[in-house]
PDB file of N, CA and C in Angstrom:
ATOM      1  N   UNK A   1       3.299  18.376  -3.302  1.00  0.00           N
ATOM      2  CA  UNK A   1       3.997  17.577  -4.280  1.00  0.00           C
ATOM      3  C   UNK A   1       4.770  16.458  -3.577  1.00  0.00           C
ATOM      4  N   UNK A   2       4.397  14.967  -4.267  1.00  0.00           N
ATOM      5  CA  UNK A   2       5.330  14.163  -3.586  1.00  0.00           C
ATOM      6  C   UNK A   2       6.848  14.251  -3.928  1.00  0.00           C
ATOM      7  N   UNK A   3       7.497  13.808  -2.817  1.00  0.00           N
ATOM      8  CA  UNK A   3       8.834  13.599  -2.939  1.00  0.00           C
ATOM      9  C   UNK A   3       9.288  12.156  -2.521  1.00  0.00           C
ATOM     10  N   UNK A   4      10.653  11.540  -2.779  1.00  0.00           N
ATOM     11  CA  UNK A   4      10.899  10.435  -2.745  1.00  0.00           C
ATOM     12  C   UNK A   4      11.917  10.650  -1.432  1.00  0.00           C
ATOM     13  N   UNK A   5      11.848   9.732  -0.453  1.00  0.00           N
ATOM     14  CA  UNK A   5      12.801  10.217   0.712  1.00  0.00           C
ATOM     15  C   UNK A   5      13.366   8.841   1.175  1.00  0.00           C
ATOM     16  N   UNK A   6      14.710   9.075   1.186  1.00  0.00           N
ATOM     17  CA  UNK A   6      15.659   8.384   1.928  1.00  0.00           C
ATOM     18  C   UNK A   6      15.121   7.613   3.269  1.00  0.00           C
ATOM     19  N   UNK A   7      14.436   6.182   3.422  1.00  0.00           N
ATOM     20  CA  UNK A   7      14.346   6.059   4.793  1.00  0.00           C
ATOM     21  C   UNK A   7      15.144   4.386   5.209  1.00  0.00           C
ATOM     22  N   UNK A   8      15.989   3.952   4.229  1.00  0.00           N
ATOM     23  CA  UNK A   8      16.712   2.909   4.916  1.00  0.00           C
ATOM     24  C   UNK A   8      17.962   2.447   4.415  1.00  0.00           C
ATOM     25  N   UNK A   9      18.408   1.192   4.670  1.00  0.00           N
ATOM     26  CA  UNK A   9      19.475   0.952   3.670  1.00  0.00           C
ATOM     27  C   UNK A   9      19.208  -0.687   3.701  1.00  0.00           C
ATOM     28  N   UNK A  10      19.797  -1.100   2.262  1.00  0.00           N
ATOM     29  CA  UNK A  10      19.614  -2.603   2.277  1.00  0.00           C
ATOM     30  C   UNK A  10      20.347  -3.288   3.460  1.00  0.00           C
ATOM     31  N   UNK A  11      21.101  -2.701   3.742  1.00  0.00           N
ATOM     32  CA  UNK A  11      22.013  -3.593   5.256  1.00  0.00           C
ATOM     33  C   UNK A  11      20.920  -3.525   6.080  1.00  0.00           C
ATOM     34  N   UNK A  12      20.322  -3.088   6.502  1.00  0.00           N
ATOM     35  CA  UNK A  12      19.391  -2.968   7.637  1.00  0.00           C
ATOM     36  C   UNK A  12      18.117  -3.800   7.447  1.00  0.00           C
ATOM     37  N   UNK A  13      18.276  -4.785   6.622  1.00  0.00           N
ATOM     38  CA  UNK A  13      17.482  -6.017   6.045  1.00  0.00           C
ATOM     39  C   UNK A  13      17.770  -6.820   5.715  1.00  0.00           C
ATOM     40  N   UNK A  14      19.288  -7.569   6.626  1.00  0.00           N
ATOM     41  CA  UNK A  14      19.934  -8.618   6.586  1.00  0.00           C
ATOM     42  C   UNK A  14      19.830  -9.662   7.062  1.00  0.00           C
ATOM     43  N   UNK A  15      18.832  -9.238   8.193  1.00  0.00           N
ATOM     44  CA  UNK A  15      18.981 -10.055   9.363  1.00  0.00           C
ATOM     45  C   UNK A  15      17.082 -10.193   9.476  1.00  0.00           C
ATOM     46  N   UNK A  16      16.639  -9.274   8.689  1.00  0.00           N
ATOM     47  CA  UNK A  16      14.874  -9.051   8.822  1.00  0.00           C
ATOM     48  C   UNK A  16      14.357  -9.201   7.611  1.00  0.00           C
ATOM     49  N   UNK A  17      12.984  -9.025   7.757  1.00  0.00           N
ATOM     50  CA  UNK A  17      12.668  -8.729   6.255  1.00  0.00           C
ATOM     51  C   UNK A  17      11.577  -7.356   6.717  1.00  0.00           C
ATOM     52  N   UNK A  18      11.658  -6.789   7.906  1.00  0.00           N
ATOM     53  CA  UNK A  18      10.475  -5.638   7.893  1.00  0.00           C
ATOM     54  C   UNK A  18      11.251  -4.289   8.573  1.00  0.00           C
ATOM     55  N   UNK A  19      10.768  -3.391   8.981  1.00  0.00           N
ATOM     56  CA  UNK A  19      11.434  -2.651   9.621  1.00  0.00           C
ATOM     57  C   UNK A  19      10.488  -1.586  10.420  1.00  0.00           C
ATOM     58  N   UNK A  20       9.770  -0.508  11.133  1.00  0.00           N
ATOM     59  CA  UNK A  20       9.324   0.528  11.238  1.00  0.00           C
ATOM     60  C   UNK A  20       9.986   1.299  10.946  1.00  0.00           C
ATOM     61  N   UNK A  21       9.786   2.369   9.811  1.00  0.00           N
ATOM     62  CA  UNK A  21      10.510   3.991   9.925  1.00  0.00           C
ATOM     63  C   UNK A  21       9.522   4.905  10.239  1.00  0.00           C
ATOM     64  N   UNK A  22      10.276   6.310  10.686  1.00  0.00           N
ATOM     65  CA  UNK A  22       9.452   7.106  10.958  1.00  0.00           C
ATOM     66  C   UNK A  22       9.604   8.217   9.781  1.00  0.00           C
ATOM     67  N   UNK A  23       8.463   8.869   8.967  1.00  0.00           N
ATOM     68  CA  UNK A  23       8.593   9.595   8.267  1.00  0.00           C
ATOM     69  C   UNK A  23       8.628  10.792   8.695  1.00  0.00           C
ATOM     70  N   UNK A  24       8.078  10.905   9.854  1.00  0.00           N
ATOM     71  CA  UNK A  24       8.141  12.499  10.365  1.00  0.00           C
ATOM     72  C   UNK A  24       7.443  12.404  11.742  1.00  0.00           C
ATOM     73  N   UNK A  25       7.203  13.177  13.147  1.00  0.00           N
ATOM     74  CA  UNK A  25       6.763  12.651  14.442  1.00  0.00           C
ATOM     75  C   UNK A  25       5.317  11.810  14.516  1.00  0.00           C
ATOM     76  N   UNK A  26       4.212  12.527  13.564  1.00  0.00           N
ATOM     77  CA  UNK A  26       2.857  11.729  13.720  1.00  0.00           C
ATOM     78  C   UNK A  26       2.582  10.503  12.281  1.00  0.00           C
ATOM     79  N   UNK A  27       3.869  10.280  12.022  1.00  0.00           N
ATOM     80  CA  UNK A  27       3.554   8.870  10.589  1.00  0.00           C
ATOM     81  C   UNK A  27       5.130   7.857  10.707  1.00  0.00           C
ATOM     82  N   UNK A  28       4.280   7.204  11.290  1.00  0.00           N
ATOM     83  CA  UNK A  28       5.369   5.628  11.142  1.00  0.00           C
ATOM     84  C   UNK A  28       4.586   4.551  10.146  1.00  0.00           C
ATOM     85  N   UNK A  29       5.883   3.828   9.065  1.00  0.00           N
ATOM     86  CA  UNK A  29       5.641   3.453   8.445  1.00  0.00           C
ATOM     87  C   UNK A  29       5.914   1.697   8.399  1.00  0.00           C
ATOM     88  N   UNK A  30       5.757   0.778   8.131  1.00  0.00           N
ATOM     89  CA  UNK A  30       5.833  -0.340   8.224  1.00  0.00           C
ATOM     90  C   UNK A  30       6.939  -1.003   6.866  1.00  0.00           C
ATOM     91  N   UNK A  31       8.017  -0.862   6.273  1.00  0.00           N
ATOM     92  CA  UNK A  31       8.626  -0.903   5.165  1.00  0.00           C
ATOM     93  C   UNK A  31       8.963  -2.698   5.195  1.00  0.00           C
ATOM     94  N   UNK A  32       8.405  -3.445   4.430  1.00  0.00           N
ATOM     95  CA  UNK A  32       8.554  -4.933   4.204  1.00  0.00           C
ATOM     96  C   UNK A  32       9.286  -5.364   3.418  1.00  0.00           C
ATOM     97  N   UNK A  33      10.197  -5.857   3.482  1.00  0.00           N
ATOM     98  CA  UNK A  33      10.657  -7.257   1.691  1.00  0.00           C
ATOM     99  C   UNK A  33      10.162  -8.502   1.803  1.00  0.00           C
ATOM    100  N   UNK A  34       9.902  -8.932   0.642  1.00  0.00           N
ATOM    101  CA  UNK A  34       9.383 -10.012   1.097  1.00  0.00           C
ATOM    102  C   UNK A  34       9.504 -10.914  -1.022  1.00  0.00           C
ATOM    103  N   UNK A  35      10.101 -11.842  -0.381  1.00  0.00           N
ATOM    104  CA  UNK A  35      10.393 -12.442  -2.076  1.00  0.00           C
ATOM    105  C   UNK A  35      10.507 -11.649  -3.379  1.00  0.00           C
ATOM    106  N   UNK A  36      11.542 -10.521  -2.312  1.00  0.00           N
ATOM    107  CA  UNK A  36      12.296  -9.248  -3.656  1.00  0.00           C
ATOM    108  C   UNK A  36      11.593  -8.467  -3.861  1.00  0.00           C
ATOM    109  N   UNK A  37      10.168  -8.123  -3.506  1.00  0.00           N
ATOM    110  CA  UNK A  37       9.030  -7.125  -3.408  1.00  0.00           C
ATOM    111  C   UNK A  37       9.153  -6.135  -2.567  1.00  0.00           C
ATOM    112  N   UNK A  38       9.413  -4.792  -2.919  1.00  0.00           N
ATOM    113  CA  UNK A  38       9.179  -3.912  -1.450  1.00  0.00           C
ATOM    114  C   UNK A  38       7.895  -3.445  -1.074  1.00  0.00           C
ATOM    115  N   UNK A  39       7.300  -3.115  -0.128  1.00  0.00           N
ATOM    116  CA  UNK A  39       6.228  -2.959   0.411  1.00  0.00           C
ATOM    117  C   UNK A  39       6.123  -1.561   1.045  1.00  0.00           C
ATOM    118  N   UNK A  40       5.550  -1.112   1.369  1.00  0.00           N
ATOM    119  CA  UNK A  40       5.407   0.325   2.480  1.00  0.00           C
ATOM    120  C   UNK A  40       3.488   0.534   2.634  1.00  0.00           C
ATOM    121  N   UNK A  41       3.401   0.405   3.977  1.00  0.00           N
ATOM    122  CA  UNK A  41       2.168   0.490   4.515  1.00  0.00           C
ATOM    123  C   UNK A  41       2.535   1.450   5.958  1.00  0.00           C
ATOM    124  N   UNK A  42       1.318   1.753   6.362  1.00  0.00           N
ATOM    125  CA  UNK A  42       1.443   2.318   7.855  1.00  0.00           C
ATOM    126  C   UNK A  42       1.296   1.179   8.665  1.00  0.00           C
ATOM    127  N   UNK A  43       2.022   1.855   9.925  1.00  0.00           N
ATOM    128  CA  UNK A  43       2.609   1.435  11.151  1.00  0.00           C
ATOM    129  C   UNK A  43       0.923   0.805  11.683  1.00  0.00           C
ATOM    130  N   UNK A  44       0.644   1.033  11.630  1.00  0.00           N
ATOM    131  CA  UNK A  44      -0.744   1.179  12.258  1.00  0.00           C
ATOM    132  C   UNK A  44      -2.201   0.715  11.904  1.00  0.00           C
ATOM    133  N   UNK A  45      -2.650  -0.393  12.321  1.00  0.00           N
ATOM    134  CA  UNK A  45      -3.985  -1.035  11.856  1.00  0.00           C
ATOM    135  C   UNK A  45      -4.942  -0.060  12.202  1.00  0.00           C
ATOM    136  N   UNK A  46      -5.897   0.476  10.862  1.00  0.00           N
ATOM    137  CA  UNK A  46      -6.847   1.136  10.881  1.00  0.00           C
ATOM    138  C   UNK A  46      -7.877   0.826  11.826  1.00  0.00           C
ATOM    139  N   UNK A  47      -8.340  -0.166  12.700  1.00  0.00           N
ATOM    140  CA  UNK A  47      -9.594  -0.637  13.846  1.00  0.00           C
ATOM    141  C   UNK A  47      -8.775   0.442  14.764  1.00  0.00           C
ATOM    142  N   UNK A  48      -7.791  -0.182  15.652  1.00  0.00           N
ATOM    143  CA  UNK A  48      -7.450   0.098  17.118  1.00  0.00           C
ATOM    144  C   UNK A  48      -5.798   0.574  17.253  1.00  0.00           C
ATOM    145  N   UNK A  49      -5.544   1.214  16.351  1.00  0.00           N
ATOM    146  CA  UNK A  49      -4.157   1.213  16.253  1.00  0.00           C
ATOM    147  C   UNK A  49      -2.518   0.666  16.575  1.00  0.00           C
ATOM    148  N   UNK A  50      -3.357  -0.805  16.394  1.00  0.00           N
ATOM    149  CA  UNK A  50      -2.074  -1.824  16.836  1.00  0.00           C
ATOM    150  C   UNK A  50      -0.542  -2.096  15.598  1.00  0.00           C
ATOM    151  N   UNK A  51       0.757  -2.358  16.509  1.00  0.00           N
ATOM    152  CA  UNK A  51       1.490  -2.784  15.879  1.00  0.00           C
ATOM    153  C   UNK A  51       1.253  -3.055  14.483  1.00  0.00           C
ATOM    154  N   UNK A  52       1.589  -2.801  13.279  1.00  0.00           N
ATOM    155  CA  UNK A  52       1.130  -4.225  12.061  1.00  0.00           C
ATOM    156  C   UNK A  52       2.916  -4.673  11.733  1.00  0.00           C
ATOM    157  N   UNK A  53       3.364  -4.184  12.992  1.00  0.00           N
ATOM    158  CA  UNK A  53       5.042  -4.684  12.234  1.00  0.00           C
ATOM    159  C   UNK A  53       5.332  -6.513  12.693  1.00  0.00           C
ATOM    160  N   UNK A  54       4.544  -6.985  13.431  1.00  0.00           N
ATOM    161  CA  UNK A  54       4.479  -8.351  14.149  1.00  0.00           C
ATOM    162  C   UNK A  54       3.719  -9.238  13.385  1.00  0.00           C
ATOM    163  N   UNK A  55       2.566  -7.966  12.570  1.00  0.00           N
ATOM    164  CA  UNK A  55       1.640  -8.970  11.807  1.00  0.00           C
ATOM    165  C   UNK A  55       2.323 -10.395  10.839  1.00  0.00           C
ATOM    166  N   UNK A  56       1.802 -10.873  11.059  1.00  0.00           N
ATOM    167  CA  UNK A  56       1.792 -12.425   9.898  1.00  0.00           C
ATOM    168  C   UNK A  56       1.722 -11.881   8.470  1.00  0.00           C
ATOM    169  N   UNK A  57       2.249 -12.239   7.666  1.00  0.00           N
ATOM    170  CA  UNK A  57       2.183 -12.427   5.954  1.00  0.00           C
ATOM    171  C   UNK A  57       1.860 -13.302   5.333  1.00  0.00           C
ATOM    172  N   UNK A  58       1.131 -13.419   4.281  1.00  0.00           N
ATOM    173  CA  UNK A  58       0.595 -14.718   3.905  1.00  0.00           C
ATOM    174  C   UNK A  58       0.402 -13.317   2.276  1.00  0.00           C
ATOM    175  N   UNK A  59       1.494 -14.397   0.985  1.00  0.00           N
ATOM    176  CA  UNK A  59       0.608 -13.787  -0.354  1.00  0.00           C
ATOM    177  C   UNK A  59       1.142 -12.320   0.424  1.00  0.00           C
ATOM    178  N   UNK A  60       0.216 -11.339  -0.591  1.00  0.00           N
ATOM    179  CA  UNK A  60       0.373  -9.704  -0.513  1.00  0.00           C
ATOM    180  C   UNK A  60      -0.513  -9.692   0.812  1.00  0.00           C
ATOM    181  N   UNK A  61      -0.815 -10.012   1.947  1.00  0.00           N
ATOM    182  CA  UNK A  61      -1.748  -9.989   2.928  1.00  0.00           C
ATOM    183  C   UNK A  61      -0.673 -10.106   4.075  1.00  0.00           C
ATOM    184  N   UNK A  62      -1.104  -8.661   4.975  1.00  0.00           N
ATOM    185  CA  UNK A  62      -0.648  -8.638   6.570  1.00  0.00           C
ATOM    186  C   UNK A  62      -2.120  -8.873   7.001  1.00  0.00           C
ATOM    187  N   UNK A  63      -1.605  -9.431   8.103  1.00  0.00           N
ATOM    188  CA  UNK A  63      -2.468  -9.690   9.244  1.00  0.00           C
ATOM    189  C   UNK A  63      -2.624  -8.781  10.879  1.00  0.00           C
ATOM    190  N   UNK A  64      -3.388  -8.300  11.222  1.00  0.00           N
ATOM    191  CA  UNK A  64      -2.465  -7.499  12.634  1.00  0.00           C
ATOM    192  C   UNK A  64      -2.654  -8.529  13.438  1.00  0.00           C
ATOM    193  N   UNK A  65      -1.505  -8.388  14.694  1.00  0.00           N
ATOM    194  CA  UNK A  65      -1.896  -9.244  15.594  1.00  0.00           C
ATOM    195  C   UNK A  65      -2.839  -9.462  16.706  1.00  0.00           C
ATOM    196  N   UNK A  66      -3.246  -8.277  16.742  1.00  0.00           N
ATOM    197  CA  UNK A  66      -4.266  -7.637  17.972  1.00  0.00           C
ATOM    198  C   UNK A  66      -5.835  -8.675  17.776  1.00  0.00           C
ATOM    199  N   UNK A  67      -6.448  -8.000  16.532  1.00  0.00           N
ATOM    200  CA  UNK A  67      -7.879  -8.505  15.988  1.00  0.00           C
ATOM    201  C   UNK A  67      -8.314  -9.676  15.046  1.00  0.00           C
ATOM    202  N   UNK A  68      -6.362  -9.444  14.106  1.00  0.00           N
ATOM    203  CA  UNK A  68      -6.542 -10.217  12.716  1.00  0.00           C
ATOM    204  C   UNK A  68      -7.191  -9.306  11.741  1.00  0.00           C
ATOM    205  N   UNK A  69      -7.538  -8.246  11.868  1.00  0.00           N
ATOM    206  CA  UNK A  69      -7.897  -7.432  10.717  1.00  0.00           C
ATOM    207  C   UNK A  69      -6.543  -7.941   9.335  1.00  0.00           C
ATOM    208  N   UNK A  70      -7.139  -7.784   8.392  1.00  0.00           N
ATOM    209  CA  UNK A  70      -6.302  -8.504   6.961  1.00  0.00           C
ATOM    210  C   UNK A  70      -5.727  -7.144   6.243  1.00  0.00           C
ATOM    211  N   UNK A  71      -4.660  -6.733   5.627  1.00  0.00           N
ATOM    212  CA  UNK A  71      -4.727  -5.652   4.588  1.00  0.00           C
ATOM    213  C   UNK A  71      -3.760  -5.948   3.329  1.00  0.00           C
ATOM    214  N   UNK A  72      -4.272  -5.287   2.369  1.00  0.00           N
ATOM    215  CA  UNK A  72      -3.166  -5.588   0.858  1.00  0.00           C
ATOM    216  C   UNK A  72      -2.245  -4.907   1.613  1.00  0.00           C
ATOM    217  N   UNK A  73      -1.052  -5.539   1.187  1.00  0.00           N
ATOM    218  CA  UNK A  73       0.687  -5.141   1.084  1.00  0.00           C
ATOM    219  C   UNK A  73       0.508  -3.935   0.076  1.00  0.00           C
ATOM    220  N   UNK A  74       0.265  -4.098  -1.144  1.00  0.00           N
ATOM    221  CA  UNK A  74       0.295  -3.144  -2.238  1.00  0.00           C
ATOM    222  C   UNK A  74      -0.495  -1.979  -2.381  1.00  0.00           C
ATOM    223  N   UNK A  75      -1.935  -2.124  -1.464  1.00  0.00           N
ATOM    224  CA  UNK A  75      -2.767  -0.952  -2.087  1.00  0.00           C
ATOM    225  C   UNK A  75      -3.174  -0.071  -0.602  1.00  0.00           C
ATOM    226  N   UNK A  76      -3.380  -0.865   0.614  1.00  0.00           N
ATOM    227  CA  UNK A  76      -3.480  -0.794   1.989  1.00  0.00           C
ATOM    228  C   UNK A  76      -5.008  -1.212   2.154  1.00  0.00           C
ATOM    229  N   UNK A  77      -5.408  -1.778   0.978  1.00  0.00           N
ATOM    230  CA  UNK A  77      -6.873  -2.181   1.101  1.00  0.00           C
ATOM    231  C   UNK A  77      -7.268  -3.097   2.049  1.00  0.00           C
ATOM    232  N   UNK A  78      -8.253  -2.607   3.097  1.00  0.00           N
ATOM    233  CA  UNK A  78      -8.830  -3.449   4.762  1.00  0.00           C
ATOM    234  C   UNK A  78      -9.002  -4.749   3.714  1.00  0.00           C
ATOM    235  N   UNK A  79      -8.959  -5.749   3.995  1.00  0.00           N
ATOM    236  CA  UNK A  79      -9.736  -7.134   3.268  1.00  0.00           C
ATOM    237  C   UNK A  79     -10.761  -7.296   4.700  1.00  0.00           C
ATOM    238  N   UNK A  80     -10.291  -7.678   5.723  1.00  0.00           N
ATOM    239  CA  UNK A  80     -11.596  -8.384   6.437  1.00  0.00           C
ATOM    240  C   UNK A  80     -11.783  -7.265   7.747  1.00  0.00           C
ATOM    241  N   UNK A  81     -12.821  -8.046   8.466  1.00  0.00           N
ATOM    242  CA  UNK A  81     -13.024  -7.247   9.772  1.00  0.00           C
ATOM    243  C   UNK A  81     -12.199  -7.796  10.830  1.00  0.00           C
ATOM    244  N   UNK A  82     -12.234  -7.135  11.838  1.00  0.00           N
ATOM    245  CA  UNK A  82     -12.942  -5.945  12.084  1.00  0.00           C
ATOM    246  C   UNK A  82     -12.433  -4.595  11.590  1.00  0.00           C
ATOM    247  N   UNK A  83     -11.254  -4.033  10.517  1.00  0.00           N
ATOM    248  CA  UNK A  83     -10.871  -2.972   9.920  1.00  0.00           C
ATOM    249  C   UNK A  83     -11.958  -2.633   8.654  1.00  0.00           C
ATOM    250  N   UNK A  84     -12.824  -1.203   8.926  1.00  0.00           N
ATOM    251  CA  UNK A  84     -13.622  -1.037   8.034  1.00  0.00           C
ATOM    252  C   UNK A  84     -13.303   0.133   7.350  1.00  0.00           C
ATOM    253  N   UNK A  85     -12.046   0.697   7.116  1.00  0.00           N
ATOM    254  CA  UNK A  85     -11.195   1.524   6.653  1.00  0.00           C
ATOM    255  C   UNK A  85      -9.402   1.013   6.500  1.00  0.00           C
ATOM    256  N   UNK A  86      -9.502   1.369   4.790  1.00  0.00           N
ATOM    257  CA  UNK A  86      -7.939   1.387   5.067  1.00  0.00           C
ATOM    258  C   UNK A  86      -7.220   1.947   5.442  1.00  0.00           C
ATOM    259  N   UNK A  87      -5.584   1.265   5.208  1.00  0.00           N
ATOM    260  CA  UNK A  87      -4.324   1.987   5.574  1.00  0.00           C
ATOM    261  C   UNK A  87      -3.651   2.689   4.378  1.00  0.00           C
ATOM    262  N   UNK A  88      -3.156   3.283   4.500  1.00  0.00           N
ATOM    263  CA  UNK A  88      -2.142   4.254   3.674  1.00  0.00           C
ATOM    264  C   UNK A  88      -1.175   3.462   3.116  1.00  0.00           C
ATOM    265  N   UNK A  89      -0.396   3.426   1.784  1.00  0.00           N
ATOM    266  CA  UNK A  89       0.469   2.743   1.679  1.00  0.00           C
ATOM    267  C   UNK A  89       1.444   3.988   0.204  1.00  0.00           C
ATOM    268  N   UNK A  90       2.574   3.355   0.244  1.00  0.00           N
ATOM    269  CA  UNK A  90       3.298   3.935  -0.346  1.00  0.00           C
ATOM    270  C   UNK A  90       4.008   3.388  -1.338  1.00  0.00           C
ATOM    271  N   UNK A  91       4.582   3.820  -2.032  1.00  0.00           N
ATOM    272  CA  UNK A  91       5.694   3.291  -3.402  1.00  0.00           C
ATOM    273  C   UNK A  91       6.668   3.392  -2.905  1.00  0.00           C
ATOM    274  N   UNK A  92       7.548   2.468  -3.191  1.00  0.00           N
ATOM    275  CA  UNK A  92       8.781   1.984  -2.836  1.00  0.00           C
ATOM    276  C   UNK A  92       9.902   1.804  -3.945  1.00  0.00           C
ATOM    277  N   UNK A  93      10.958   2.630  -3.834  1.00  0.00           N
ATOM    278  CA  UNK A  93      12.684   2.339  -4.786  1.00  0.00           C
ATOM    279  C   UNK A  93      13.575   1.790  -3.927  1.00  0.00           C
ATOM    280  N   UNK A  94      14.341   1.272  -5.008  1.00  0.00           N
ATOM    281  CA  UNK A  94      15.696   1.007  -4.366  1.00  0.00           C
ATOM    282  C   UNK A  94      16.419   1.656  -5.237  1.00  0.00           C
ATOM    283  N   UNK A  95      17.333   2.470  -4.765  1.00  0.00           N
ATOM    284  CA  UNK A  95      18.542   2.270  -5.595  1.00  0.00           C
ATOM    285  C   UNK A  95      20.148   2.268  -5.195  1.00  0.00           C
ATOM    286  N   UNK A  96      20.970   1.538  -5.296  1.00  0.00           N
ATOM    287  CA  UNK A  96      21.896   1.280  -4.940  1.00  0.00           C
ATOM    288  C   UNK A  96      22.015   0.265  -3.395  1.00  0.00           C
ATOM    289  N   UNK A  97      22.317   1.127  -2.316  1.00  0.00           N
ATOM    290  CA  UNK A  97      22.008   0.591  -1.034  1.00  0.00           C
ATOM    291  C   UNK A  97      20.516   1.102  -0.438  1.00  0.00           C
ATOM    292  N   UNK A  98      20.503   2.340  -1.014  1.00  0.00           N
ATOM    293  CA  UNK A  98      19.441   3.069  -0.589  1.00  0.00           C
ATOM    294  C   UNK A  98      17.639   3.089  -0.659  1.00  0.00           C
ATOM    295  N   UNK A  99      16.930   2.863   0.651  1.00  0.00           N
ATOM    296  CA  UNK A  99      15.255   2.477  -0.196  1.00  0.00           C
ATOM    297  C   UNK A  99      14.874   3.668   0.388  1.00  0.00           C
ATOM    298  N   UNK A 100      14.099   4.125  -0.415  1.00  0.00           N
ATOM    299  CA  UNK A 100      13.376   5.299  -0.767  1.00  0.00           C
ATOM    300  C   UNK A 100      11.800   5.016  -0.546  1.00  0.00           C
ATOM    301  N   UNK A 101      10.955   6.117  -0.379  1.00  0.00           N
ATOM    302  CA  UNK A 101       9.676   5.779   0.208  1.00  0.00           C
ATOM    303  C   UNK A 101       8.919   7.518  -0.628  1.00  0.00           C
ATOM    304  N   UNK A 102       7.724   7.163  -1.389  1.00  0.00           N
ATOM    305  CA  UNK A 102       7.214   8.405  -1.955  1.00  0.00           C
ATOM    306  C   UNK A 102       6.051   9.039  -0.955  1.00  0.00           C
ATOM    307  N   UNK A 103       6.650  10.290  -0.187  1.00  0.00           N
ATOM    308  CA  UNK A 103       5.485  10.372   0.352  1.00  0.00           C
ATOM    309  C   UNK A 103       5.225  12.214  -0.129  1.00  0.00           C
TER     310      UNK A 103
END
């Protein structure tokens, strides 16, 4: 059963608009704002497991920096190659100071 879990606070997106959290030792997550939208994808480009916290944004589209593999912000859907599998992505709250992540 999912649960909704505590993984940041709006202060800690003052100065950024992305962050890595870790949900637990083997899942880091990539948590974005981006024009009042929250985002939550994995840490991790499905090809070669690079950074995607450096990636470029463009629209609902990260970029990694490694290959350029493309993915939705919203669904974790691969758009281009070389990623021929997606990423995981998650639902995102706010409430109060607090953002929340459904995993």
């Amino acid at each position: 059963m999912k649960q909704w879990r505590e993984v940041a606070t709006m202060a800690e997106f003052e100065t950024t608009d992305r962050k890595v959290v870790e949900l637990d030792e083997d899942e880091q997550v990539c948590l974005i704002k981006k024009e009042g939208e929250w985002f939550a994808i994995s840490a991790w480009c499905s090809h070669e497991k690079a950074s995607l916290v450096l990636g470029d944004i463009t629209d609902h589209e990260i970029m990694c920096p490694l290959h350029g593999a493309r993915f939705d912000l919203r669904t974790g859907r691969n758009l281009s190659m070389p990623a021929v599998r997606p990423i995981p992505s998650y639902d995102v709250k706010v409430e109060g100071d607090k953002i929340f992540v459904l995993v």
